[in-house]
C-alpha atoms as a PDB file:
ATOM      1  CA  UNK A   1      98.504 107.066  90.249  1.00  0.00           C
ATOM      2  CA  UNK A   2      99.580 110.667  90.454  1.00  0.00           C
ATOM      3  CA  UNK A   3     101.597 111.609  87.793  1.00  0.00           C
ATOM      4  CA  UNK A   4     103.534 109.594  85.497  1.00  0.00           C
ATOM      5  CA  UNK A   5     105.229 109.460  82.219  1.00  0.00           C
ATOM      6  CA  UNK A   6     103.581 107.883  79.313  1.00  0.00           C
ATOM      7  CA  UNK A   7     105.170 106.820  75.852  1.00  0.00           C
ATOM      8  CA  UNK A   8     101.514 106.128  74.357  1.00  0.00           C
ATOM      9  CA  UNK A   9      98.469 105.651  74.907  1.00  0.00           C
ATOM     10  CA  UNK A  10      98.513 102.080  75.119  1.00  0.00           C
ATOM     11  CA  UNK A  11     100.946 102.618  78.560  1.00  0.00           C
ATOM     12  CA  UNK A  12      98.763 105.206  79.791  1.00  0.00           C
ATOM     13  CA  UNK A  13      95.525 102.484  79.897  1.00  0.00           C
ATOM     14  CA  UNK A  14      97.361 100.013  81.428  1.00  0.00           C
ATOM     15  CA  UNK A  15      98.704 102.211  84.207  1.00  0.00           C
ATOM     16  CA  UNK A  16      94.521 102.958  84.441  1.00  0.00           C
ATOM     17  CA  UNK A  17      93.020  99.666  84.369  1.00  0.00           C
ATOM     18  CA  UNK A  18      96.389  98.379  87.277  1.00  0.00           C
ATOM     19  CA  UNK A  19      95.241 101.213  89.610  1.00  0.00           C
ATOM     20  CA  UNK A  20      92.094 100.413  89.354  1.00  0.00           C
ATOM     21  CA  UNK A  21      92.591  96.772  89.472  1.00  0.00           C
ATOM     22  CA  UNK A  22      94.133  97.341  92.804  1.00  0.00           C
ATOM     23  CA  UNK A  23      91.774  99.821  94.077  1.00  0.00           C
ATOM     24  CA  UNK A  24      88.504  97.718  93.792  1.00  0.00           C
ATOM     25  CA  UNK A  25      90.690  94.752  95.762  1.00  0.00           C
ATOM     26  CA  UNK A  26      89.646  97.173  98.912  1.00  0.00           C
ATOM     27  CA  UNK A  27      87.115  99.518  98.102  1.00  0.00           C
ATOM     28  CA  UNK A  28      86.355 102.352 100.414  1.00  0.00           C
ATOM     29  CA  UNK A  29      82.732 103.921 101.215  1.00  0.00           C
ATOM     30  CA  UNK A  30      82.805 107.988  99.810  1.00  0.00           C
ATOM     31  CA  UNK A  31      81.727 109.759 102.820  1.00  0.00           C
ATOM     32  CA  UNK A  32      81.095 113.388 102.190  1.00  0.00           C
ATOM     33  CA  UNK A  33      81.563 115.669 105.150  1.00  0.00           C
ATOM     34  CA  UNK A  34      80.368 118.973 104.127  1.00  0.00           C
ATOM     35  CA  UNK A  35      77.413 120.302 105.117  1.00  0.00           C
ATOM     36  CA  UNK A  36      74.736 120.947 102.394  1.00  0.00           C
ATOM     37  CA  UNK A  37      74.675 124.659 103.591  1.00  0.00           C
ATOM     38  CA  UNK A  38      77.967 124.848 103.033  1.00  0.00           C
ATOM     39  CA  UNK A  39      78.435 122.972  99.791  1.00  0.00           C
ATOM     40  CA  UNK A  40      75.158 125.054  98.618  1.00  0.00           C
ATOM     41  CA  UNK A  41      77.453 128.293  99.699  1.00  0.00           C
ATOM     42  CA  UNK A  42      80.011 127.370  97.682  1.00  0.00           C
ATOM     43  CA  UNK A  43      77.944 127.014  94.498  1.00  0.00           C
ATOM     44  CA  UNK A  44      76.320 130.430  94.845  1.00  0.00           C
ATOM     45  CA  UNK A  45      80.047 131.733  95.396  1.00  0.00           C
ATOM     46  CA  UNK A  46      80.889 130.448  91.785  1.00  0.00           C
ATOM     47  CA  UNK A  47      77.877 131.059  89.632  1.00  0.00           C
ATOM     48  CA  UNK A  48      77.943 134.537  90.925  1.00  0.00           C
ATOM     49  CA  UNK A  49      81.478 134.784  89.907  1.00  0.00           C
ATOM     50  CA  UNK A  50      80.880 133.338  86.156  1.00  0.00           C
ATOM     51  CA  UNK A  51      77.886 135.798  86.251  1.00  0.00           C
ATOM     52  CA  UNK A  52      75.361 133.042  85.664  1.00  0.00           C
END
């Protein structure tokens, strides 16, 4: 479901609930591959850029 055009609301929850219908049918482990160093990096990089 990447982008799609919706008349309501109404469409735009059943487009939802089918995708995710179909997803669960074969569900996938998350695996995250970054490194916590890296994903700590990353973090730093931002709050130090919203000067938090």
């Amino acid at each position: 479901m990447r982008r799609g055009l919706f008349n309501n609301v109404k469409e735009l929850i059943k487009a939802v609930n089918s995708y995710i219908t179909s997803h669960n049918q074969n569900p996938q482990v998350f695996v995250l591959t970054a490194s916590v160093q890296s994903t700590m990096a990353i973090i730093a990089n931002r709050k130090e850029a919203l000067g938090a």
